[in-house]
C-alpha atoms as a PDB file:
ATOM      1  CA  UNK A   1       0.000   0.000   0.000  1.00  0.00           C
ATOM      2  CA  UNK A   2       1.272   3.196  -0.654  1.00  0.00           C
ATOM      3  CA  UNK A   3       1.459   6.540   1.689  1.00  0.00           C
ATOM      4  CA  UNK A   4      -1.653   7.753   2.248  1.00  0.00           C
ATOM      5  CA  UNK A   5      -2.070  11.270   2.326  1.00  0.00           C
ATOM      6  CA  UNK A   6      -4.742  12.096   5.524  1.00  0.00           C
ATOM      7  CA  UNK A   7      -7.651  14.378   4.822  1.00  0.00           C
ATOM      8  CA  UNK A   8      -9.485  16.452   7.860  1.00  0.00           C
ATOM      9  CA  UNK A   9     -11.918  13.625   7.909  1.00  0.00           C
ATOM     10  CA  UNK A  10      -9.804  10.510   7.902  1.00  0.00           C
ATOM     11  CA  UNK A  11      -7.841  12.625  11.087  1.00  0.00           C
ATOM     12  CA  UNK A  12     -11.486  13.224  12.542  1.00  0.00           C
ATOM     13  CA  UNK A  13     -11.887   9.235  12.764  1.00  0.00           C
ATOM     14  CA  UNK A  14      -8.077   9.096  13.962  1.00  0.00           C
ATOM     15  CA  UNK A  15      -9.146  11.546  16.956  1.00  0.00           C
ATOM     16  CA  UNK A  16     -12.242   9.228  17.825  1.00  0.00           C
ATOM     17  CA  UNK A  17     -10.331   5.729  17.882  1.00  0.00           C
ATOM     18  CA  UNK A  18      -7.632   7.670  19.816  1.00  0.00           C
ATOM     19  CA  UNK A  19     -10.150   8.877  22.270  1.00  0.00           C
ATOM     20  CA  UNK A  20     -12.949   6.026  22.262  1.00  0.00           C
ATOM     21  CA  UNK A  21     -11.515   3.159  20.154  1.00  0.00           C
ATOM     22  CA  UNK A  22     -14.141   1.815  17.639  1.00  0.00           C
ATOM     23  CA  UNK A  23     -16.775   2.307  20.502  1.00  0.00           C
ATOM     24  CA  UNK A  24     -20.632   2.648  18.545  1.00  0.00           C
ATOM     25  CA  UNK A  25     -18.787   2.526  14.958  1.00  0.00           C
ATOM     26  CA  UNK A  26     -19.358  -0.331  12.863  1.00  0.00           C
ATOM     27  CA  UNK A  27     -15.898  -0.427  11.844  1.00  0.00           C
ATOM     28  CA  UNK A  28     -15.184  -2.702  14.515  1.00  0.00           C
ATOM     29  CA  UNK A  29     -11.506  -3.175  15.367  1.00  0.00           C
ATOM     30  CA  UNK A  30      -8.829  -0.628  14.344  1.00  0.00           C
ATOM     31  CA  UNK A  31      -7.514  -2.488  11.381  1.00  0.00           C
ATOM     32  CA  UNK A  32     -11.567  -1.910   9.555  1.00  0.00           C
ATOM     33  CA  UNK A  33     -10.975   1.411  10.599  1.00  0.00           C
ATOM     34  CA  UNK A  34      -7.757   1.536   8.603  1.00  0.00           C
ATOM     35  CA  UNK A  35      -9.049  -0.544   5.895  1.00  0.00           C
ATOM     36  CA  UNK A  36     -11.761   2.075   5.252  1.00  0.00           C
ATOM     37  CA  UNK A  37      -9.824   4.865   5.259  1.00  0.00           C
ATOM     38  CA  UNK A  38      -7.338   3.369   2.580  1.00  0.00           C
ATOM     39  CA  UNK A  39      -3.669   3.101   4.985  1.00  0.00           C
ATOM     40  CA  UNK A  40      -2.542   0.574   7.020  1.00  0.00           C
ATOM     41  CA  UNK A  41      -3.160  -0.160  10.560  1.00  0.00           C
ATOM     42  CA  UNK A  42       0.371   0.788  11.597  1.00  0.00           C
ATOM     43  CA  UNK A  43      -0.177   3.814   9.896  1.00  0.00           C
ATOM     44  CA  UNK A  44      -3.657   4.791  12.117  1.00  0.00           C
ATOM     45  CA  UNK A  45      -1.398   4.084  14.999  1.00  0.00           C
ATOM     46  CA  UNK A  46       0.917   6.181  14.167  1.00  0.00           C
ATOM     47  CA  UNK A  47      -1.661   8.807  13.727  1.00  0.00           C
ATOM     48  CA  UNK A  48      -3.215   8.064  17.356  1.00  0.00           C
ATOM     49  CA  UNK A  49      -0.025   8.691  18.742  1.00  0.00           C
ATOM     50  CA  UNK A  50       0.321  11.701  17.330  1.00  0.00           C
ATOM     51  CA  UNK A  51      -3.177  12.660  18.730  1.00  0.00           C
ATOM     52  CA  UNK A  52      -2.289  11.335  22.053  1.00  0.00           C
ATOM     53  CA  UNK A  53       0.542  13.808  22.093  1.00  0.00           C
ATOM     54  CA  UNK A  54      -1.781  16.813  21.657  1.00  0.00           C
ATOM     55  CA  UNK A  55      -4.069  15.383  24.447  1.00  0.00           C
ATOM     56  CA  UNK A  56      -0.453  15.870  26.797  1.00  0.00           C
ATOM     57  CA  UNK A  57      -0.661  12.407  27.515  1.00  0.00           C
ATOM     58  CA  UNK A  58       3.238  10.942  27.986  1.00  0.00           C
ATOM     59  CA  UNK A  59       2.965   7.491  26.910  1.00  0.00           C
ATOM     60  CA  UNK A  60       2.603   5.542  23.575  1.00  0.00           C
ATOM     61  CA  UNK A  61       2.879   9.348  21.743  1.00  0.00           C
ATOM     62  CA  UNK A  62       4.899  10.291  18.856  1.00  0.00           C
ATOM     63  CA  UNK A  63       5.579  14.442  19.030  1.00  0.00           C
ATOM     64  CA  UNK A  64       5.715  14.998  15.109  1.00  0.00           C
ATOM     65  CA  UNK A  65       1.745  15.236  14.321  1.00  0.00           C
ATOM     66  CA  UNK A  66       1.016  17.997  11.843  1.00  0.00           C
ATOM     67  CA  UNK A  67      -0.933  20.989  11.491  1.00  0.00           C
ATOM     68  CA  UNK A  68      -3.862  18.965   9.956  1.00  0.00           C
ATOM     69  CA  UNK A  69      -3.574  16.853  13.304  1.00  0.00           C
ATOM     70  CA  UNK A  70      -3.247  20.409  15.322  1.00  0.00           C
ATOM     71  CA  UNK A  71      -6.048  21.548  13.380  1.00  0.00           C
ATOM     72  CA  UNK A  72      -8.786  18.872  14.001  1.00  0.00           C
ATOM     73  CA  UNK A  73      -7.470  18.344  17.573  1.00  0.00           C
ATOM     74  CA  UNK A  74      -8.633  22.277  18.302  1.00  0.00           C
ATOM     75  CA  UNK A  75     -11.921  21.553  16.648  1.00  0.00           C
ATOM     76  CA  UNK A  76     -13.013  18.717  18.086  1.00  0.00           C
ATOM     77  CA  UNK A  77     -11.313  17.675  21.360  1.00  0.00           C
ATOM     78  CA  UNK A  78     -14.151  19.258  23.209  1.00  0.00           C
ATOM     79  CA  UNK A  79     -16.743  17.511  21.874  1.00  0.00           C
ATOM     80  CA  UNK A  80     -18.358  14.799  24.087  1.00  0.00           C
ATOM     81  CA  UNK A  81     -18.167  11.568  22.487  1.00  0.00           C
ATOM     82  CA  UNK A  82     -21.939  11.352  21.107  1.00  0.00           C
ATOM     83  CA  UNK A  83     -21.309  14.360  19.297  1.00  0.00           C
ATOM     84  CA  UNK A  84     -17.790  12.894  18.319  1.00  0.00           C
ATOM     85  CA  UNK A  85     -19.406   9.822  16.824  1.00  0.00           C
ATOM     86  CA  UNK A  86     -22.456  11.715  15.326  1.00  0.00           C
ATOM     87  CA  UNK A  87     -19.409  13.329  13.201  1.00  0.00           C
ATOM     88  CA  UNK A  88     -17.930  10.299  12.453  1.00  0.00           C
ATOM     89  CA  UNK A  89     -20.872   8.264  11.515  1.00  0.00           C
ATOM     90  CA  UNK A  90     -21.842  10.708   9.031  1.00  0.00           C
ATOM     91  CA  UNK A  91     -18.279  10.442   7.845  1.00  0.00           C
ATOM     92  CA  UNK A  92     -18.434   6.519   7.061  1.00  0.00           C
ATOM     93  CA  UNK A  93     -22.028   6.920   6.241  1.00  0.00           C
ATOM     94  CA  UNK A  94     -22.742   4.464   9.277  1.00  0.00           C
ATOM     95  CA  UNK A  95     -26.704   5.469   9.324  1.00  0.00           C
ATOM     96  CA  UNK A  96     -27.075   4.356   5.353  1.00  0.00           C
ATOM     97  CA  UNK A  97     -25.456   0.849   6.463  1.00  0.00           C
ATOM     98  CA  UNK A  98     -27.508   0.372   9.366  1.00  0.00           C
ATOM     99  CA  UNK A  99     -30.090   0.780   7.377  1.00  0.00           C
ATOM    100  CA  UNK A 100     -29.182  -1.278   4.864  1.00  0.00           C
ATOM    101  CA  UNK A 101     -28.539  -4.097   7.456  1.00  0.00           C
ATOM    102  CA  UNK A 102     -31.469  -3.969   8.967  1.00  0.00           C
ATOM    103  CA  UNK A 103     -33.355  -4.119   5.590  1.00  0.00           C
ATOM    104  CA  UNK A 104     -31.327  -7.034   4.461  1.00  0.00           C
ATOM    105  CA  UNK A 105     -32.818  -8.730   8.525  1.00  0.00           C
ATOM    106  CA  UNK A 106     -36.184  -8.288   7.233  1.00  0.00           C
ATOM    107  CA  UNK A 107     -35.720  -9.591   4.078  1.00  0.00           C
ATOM    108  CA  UNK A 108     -36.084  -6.679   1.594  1.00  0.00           C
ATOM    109  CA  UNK A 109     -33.233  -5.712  -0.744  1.00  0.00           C
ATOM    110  CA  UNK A 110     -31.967  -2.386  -0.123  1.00  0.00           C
ATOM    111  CA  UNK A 111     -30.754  -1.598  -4.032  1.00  0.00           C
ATOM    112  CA  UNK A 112     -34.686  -1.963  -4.560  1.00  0.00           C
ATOM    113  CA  UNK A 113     -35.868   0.686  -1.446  1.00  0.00           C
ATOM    114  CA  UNK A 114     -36.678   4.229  -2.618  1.00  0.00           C
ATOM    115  CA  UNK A 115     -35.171   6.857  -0.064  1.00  0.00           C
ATOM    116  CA  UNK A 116     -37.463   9.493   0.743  1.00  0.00           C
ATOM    117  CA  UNK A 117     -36.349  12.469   1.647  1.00  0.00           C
END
């Protein structure tokens, strides 16, 4: 896999698994996580680190995160986690696949449902 360059909303996600782990996402270990956003798991890790440096913590934390990271950390650090996730979930589209899922439980095909807006 190449490098993957990190938009604001792949760092958003990095800032939630740093904070809450994969918590209420449906990406369900850290390595979906990376999967969906197109790096590697080492890579997200990395990231985290980074994040967990801004946060002042002292362990696990790498001290070279970038202004993206500095960015997005000063945005949303103070949001609780529901508001957090809310962010992220539109980010992965996580209400459109619940949805889906629970379509596909009752039996219907979702390719065949008509959204209404």
């Amino acid at each position: 896999m190449g490098l993957h360059e990190w938009s604001k909303n792949d760092t958003i996600i990095s800032l939630y698994v740093t904070k809450f782990g994969t918590k209420g996402l449906y990406l369900k270990t850290e390595k979906d996580v990376a999967k969906f956003i197109g790096t590697t798991e080492g890579s997200l890790k990395m990231q985290c680190a980074n994040m967990r440096s801004l946060m002042g913590q002292k362990n696990g934390v790498l001290s070279d995160f970038s202004q993206l990271q500095s960015e997005v950390f000063n945005e949303y650090n103070g949001m609780t986690q529901y508001q957090l996730m809310k962010e992220v979930k539109t980010i992965i589209n996580q209400d459109d696949y619940e949805r889906c899922e629970a379509l596909k439980r009752m039996g219907k095909d979702p390719r065949k449902m008509t959204k209404i807006n």
